[in-house]
N, C-alpha and C. Protein backbone atom coordinates (compact mmCIF):
# COMPACT_ATOMS: atom_id res chain seq x y z
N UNK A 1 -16.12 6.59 32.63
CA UNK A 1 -16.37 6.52 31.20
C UNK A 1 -15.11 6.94 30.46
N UNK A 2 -15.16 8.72 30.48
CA UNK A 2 -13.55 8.43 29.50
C UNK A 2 -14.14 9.83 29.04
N UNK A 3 -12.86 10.46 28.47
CA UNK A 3 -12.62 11.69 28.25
C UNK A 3 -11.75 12.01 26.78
N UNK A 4 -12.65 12.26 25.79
CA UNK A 4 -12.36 12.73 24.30
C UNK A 4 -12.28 14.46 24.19
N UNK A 5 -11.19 14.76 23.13
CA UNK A 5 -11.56 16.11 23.52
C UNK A 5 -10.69 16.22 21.54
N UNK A 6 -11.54 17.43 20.69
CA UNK A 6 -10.91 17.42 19.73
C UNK A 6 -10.90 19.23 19.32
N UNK A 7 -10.00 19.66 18.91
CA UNK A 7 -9.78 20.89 18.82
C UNK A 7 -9.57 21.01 16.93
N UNK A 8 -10.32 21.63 16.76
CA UNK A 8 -10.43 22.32 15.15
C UNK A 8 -9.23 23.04 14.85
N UNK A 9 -8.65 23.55 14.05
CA UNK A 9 -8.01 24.85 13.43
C UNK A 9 -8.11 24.75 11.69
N UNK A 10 -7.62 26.02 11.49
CA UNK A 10 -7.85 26.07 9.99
C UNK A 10 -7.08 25.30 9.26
N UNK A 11 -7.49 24.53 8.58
CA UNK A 11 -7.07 23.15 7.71
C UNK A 11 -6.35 22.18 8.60
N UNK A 12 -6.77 21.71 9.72
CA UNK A 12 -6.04 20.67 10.62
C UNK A 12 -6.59 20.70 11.61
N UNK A 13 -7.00 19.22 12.50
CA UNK A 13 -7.28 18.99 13.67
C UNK A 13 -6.60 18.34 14.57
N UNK A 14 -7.38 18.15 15.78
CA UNK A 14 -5.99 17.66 16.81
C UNK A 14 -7.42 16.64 17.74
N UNK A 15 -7.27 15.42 17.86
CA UNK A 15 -8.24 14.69 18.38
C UNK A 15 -6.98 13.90 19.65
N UNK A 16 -7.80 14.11 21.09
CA UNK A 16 -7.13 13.20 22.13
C UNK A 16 -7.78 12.89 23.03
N UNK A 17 -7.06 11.57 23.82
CA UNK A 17 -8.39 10.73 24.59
C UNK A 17 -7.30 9.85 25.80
N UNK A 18 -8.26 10.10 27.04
CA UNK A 18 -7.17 9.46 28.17
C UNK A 18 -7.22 8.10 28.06
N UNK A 19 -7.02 7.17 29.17
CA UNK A 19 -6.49 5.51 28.64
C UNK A 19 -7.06 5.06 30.04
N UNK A 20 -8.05 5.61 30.63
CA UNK A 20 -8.47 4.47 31.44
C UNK A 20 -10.12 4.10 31.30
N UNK A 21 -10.09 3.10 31.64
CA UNK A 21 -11.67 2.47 31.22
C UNK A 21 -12.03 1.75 32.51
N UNK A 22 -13.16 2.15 32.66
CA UNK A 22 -14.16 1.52 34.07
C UNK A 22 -14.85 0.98 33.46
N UNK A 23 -14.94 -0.13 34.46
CA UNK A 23 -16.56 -1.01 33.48
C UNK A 23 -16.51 -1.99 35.01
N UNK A 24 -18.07 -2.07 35.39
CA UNK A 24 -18.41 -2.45 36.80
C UNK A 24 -17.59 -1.93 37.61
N UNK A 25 -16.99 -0.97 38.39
CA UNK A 25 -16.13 -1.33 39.19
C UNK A 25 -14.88 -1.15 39.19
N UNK A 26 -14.19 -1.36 37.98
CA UNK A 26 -12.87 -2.37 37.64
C UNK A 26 -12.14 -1.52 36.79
N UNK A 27 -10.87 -0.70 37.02
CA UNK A 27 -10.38 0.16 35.63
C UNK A 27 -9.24 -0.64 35.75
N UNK A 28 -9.08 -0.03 34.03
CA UNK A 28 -8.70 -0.84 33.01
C UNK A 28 -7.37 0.49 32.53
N UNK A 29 -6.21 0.46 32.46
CA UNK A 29 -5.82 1.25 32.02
C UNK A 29 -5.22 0.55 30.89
N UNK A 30 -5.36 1.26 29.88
CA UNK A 30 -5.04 0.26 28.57
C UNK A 30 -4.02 0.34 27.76
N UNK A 31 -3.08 -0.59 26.81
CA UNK A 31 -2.17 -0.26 26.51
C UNK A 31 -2.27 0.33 25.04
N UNK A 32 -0.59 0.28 25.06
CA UNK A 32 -0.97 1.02 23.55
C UNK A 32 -1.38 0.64 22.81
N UNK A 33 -1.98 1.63 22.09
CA UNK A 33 -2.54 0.59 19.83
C UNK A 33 -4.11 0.05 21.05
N UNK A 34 -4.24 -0.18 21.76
CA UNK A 34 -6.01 -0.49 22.37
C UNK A 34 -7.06 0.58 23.41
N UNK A 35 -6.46 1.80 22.80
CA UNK A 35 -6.99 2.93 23.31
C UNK A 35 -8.40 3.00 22.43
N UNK A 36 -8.48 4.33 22.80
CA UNK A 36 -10.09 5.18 22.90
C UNK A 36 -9.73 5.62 21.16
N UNK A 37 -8.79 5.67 20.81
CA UNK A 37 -8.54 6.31 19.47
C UNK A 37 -8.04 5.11 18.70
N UNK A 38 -8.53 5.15 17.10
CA UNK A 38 -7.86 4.34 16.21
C UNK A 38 -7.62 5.38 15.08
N UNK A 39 -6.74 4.93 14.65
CA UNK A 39 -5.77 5.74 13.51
C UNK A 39 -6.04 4.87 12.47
N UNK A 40 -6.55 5.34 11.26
CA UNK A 40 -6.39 4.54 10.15
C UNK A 40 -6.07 5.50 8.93
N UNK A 41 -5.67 5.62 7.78
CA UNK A 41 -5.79 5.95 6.78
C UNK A 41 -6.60 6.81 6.44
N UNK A 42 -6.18 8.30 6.64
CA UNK A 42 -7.25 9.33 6.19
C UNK A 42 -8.17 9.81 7.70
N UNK A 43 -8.39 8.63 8.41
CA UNK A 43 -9.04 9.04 9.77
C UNK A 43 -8.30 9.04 10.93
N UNK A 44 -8.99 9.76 11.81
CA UNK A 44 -8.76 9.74 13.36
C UNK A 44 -9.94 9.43 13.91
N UNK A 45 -10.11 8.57 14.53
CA UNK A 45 -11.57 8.15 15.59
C UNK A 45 -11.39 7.85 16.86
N UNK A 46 -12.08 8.49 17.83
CA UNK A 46 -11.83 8.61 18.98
C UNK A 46 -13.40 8.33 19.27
N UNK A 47 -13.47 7.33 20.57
CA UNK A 47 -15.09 7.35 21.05
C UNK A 47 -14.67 7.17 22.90
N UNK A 48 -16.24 7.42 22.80
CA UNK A 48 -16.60 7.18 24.40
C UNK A 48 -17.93 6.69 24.34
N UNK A 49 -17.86 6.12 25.53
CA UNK A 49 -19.10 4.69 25.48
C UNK A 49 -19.01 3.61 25.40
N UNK A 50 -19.60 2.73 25.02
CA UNK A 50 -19.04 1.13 25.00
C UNK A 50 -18.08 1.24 24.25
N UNK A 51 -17.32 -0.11 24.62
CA UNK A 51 -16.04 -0.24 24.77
C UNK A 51 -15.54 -1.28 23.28
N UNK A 52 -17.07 -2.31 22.89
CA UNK A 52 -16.76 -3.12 21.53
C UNK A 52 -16.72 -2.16 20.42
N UNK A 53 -17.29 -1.15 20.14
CA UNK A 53 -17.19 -0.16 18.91
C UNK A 53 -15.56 0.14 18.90
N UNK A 54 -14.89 -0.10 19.70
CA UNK A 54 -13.19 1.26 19.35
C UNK A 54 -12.60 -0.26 19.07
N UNK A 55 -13.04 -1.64 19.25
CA UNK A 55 -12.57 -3.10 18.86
C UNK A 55 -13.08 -3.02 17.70
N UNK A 56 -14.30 -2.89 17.31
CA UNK A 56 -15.35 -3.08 15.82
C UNK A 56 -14.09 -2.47 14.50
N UNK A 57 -14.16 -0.66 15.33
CA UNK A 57 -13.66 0.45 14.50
C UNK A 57 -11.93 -0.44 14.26
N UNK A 58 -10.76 -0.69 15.42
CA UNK A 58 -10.08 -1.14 14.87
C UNK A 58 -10.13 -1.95 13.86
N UNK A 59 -10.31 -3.37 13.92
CA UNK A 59 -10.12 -4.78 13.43
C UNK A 59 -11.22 -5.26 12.52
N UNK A 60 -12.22 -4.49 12.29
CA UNK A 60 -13.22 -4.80 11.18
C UNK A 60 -13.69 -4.17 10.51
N UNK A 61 -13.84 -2.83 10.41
CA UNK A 61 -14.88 -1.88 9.82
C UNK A 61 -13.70 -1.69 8.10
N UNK A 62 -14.50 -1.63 7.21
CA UNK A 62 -14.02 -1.13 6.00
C UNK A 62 -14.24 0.22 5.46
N UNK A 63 -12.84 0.90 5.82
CA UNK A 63 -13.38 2.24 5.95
C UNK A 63 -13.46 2.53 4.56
N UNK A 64 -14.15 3.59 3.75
CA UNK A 64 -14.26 4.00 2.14
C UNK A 64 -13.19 5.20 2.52
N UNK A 65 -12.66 5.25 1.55
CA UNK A 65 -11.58 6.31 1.32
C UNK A 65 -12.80 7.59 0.46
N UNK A 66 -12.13 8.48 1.80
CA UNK A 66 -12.58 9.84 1.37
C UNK A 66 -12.42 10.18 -0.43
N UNK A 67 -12.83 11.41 -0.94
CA UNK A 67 -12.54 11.89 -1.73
C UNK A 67 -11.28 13.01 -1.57
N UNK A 68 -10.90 13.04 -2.47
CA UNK A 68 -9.86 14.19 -2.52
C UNK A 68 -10.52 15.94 -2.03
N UNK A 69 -9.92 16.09 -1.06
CA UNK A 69 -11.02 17.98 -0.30
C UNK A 69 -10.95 18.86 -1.51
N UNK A 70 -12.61 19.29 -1.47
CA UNK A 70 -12.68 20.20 -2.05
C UNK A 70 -13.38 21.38 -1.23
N UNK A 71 -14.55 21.05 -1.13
CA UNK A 71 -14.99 21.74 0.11
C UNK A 71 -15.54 20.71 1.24
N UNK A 72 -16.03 21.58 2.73
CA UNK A 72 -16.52 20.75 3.95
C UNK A 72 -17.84 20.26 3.34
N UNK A 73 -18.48 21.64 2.42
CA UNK A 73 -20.13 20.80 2.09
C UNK A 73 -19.33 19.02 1.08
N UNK A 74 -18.60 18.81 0.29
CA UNK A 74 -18.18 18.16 0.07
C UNK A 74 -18.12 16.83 0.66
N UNK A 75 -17.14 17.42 1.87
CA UNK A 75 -16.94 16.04 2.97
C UNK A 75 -18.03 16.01 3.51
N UNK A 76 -19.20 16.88 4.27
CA UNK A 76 -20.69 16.55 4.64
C UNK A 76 -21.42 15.53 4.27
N UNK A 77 -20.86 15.66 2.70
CA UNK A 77 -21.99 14.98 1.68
C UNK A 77 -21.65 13.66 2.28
N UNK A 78 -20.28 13.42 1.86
CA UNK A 78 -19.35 11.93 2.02
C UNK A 78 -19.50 11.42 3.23
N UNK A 79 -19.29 12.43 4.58
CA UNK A 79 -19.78 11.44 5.97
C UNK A 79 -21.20 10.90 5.90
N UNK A 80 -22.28 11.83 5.46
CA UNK A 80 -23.67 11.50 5.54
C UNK A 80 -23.66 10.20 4.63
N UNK A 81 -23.23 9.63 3.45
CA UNK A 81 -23.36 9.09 3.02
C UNK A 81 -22.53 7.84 2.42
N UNK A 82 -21.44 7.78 3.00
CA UNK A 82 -20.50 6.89 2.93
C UNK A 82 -20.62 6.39 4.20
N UNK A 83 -18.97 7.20 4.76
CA UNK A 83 -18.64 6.75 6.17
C UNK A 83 -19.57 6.28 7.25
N UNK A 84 -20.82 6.95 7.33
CA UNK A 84 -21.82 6.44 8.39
C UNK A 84 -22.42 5.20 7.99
N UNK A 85 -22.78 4.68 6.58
CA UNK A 85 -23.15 3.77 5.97
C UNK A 85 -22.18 2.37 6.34
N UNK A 86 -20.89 2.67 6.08
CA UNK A 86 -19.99 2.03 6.53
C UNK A 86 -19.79 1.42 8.01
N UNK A 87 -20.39 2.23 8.69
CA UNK A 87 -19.84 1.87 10.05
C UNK A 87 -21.22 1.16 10.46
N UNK A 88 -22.63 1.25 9.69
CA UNK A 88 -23.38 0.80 9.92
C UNK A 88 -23.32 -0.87 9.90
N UNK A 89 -23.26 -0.82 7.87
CA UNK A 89 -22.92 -2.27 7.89
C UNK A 89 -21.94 -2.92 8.44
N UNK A 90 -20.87 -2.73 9.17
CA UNK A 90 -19.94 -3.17 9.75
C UNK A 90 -20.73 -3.91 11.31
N UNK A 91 -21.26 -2.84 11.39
CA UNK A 91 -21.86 -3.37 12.97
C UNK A 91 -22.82 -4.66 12.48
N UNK A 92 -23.20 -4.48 11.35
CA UNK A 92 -24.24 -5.74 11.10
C UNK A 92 -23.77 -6.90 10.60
N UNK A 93 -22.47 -6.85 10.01
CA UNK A 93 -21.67 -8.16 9.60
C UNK A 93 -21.56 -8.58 10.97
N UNK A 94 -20.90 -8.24 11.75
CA UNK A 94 -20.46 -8.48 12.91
C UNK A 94 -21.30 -8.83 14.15
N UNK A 95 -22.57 -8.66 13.78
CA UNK A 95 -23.80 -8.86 15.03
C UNK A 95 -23.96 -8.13 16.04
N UNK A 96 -23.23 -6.87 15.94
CA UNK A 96 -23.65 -5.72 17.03
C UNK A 96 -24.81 -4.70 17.13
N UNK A 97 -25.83 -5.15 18.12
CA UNK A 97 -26.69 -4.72 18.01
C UNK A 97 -26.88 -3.51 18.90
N UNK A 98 -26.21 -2.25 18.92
CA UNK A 98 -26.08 -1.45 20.34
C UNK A 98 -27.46 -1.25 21.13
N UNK A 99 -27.73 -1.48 22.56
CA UNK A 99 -28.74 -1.07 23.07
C UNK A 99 -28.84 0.34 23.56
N UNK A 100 -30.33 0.56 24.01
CA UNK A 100 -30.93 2.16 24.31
C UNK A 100 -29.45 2.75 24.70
N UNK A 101 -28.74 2.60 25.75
CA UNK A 101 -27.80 3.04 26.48
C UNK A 101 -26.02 2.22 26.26
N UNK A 102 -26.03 1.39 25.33
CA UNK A 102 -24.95 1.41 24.94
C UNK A 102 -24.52 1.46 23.22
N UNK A 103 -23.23 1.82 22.86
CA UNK A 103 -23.52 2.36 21.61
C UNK A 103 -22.12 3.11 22.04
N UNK A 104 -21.86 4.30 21.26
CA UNK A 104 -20.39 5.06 21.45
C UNK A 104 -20.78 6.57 20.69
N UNK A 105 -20.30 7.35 21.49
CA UNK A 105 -20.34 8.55 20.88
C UNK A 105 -18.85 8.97 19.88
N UNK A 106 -18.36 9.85 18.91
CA UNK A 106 -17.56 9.74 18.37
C UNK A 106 -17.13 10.95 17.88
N UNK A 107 -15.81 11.66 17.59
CA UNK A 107 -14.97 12.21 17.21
C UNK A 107 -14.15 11.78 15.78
N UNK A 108 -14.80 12.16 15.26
CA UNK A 108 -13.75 11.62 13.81
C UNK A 108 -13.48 13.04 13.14
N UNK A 109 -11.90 13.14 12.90
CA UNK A 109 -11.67 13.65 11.89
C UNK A 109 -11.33 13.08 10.29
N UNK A 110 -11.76 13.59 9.71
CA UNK A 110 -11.13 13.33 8.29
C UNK A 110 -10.94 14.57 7.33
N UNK A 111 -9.59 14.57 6.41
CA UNK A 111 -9.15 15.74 6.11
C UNK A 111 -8.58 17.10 7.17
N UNK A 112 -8.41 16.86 8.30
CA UNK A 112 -8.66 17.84 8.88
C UNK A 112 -9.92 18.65 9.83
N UNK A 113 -10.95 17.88 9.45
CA UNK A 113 -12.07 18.24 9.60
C UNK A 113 -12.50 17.30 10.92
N UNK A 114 -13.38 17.90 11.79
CA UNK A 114 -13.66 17.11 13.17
C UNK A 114 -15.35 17.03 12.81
N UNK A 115 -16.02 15.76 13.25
CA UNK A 115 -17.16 15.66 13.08
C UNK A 115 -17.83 15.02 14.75
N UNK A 116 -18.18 15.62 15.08
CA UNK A 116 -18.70 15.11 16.39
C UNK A 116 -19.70 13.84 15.96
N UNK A 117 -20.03 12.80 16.27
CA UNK A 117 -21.28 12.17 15.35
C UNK A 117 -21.62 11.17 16.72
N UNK A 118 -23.03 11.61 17.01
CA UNK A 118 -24.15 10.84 17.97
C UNK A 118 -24.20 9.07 17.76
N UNK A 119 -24.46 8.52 18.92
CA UNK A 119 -25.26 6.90 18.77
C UNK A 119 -25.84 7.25 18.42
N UNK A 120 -26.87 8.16 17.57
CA UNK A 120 -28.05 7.87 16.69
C UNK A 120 -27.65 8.07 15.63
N UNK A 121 -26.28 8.03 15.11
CA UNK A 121 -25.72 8.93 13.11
C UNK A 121 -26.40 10.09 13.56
N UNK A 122 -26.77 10.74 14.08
CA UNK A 122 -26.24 11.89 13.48
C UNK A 122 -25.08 12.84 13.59
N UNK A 123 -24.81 13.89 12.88
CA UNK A 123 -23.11 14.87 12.87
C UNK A 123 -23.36 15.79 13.14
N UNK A 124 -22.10 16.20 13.66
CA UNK A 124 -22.48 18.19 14.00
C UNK A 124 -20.88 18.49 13.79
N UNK A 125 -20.83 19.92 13.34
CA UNK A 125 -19.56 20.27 13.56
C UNK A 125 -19.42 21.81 14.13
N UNK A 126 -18.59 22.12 14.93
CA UNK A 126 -18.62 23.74 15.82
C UNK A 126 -18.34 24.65 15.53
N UNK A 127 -18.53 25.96 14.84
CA UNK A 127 -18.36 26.71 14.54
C UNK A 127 -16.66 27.37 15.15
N UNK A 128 -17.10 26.86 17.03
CA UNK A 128 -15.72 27.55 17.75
C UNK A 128 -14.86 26.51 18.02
N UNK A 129 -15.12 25.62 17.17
CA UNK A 129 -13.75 24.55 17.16
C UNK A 129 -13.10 23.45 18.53
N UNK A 130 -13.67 23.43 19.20
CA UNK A 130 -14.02 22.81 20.39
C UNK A 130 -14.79 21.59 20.60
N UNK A 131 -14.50 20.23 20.34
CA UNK A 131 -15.52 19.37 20.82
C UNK A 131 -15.05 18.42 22.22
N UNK A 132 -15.83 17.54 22.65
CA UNK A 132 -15.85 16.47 23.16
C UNK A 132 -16.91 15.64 23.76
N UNK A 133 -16.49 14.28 23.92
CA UNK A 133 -17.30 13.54 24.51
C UNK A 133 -16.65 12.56 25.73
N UNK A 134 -17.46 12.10 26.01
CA UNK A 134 -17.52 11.27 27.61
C UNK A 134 -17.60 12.09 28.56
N UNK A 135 -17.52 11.26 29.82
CA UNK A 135 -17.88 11.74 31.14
C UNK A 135 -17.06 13.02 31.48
N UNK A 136 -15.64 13.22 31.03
CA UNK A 136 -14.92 14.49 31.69
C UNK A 136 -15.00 15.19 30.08
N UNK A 137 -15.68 15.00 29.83
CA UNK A 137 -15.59 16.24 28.50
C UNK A 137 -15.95 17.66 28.73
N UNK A 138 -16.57 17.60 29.45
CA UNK A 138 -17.28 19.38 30.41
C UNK A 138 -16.04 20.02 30.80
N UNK A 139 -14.96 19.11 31.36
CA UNK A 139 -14.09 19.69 31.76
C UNK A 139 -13.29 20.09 30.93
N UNK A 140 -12.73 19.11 30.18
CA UNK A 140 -11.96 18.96 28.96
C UNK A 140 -12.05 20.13 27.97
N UNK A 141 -13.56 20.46 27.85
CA UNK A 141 -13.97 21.22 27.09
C UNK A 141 -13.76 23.09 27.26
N UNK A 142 -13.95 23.46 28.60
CA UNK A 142 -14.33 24.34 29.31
C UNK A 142 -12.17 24.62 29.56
N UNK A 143 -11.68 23.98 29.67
CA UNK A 143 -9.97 24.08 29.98
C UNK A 143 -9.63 24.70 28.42
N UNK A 144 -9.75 23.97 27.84
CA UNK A 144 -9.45 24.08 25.91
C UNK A 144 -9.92 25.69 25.94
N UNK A 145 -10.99 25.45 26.25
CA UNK A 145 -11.74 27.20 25.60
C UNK A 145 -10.98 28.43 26.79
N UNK A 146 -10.77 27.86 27.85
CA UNK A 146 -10.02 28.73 28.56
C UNK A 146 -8.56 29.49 28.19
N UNK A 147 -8.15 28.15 27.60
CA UNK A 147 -6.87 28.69 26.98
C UNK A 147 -6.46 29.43 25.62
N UNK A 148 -7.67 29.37 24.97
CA UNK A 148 -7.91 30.63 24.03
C UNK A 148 -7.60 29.29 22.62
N UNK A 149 -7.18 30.46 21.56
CA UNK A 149 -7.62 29.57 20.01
C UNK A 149 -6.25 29.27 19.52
N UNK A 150 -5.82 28.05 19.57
CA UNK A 150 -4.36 27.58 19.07
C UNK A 150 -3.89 28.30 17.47
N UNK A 151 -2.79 28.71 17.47
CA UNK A 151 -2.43 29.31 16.03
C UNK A 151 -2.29 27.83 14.87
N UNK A 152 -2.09 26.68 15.65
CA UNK A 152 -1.10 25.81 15.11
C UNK A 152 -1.48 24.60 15.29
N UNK A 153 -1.28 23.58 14.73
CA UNK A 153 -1.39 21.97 15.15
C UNK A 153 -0.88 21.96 16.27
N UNK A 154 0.75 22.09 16.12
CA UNK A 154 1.28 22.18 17.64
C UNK A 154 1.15 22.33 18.62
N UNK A 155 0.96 24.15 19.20
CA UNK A 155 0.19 24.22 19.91
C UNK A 155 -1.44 24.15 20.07
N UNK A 156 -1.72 23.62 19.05
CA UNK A 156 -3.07 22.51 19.38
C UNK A 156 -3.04 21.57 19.89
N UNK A 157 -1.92 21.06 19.99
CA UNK A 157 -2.02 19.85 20.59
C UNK A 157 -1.33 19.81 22.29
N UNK A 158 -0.82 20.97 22.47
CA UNK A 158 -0.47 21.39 23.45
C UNK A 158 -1.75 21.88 24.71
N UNK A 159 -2.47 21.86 23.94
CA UNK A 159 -3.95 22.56 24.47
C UNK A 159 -4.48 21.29 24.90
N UNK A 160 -4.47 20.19 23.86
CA UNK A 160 -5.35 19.36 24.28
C UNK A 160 -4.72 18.54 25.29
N UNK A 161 -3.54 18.29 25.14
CA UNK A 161 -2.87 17.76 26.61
C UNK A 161 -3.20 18.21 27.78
N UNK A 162 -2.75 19.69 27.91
CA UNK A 162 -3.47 20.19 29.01
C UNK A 162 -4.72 20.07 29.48
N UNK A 163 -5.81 20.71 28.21
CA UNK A 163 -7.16 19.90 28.90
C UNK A 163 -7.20 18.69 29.48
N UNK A 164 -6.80 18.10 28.90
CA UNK A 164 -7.32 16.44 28.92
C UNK A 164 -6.66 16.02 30.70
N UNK A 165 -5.61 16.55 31.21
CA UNK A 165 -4.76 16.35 31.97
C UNK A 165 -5.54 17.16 32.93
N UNK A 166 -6.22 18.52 32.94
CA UNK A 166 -7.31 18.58 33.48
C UNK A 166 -8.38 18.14 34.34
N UNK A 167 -9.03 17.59 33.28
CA UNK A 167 -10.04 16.57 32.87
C UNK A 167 -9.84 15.03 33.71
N UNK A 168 -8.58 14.96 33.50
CA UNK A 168 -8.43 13.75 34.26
C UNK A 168 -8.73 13.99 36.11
N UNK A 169 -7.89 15.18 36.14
CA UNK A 169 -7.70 15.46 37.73
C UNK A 169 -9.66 15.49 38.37
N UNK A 170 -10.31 15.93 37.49
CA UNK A 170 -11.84 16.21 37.74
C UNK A 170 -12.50 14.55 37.48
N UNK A 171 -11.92 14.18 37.04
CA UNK A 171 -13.35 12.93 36.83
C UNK A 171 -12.65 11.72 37.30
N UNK A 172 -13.37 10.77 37.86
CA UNK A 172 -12.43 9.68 38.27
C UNK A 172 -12.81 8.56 37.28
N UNK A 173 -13.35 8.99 36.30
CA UNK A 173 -13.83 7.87 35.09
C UNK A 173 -12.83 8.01 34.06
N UNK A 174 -11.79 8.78 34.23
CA UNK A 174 -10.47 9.08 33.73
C UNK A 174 -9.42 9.46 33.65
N UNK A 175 -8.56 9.16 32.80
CA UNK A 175 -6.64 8.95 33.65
C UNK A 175 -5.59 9.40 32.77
N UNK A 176 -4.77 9.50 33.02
CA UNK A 176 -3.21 9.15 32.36
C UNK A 176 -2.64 8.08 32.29
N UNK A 177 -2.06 8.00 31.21
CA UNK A 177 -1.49 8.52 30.18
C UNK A 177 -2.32 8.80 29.12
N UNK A 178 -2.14 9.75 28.31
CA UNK A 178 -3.07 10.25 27.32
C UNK A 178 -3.04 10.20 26.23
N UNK A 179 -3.51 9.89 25.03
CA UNK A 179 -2.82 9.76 23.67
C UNK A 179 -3.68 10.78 22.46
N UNK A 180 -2.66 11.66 21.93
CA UNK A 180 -3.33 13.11 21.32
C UNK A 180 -2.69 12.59 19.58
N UNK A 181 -3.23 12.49 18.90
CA UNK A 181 -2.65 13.20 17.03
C UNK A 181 -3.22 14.17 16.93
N UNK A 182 -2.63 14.14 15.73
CA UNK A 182 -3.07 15.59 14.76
C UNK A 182 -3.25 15.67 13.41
N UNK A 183 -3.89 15.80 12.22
CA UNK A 183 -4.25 15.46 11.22
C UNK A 183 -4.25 16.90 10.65
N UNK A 184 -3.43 16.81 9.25
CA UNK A 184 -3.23 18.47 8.66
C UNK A 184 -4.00 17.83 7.46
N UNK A 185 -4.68 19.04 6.76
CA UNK A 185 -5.32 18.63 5.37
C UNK A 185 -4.41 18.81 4.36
């Protein structure tokens, strides 16, 4: 499956995701710009799970531009009611109908802010600043928290390499090379 891992800090996040993809059998190590993460304007999105959503999220979805931060209840309001809206109708222009078991779990930051958000819409966000998803995320997850609470983007992002590099060695549903940003508010 694949290994997302996103680390919080105060006013800035750090979202990263390895580059290989299994599907029947068959990995896929992928190149650049067609990874697990898309970068757009204001966002970072990173998924695990099927594999047409991180195609959808590139090349079709119309993302709404955030509001200017004021507070997180703020941006709450705006994911619950924009951005998820957005990604809805997108899937429906497009004829994607996800079934019981396929669909994508997701990592988005915006502003700085990391939103874990379920195949069912719904969001969560962590108090201890730690998320991930896919198959090596246990690991991913459990390495990050080992290494204690980054002061910095930087070494935030230093963290998540390591996890993730981790993470890879533990799961064979994921690999190197790895691709990490970082988003300051």
């Amino acid at each position: 499956m694949t290994t997302v891992i996103g680390i919080q800090g105060h006013n800035w996040a750090v979202v990263g995701a390895d580059t290989r993809v299994v599907d029947d059998g068959r990995i896929f190590n992928l190149p650049a710009g067609a990874g697990k993460i898309v970068r757009k304007p204001d966002y970072i999105i990173a998924l695990a799970g099927d594999f047409r959503p991180a195609q959808i999220f590139s090349h079709q979805t119309k993302y709404p531009k955030p509001p200017a931060f004021t507070t997180v209840d703020a941006l709450d309001k705006f994911v619950t009611q924009k951005f998820l809206p957005a990604i809805k109708d997108t899937y429906r222009e497009v004829g994607f109908v996800p079934l019981e078991d396929e669909g994508a779990e997701l990592l988005v930051a915006i502003h700085g802010t990391i939103y874990d958000i379920g195949s069912d819409w719904s969001w969560a966000r962590d108090k201890r600043g730690i998320y991930g998803v896919g198959s090596g995320s246990p690991y991913a997850i459990g390495a990050a928290a080992a290494l204690g609470v980054p002061k910095n983007p930087n070494e935030g992002m230093a963290y998540a390499k390591q996890a993730l590099s981790i993470a890879c060695g533990y799961d064979n549903n994921s690999g190197e090379p790895l691709t990490i940003y970082q988003q300051v508010r």
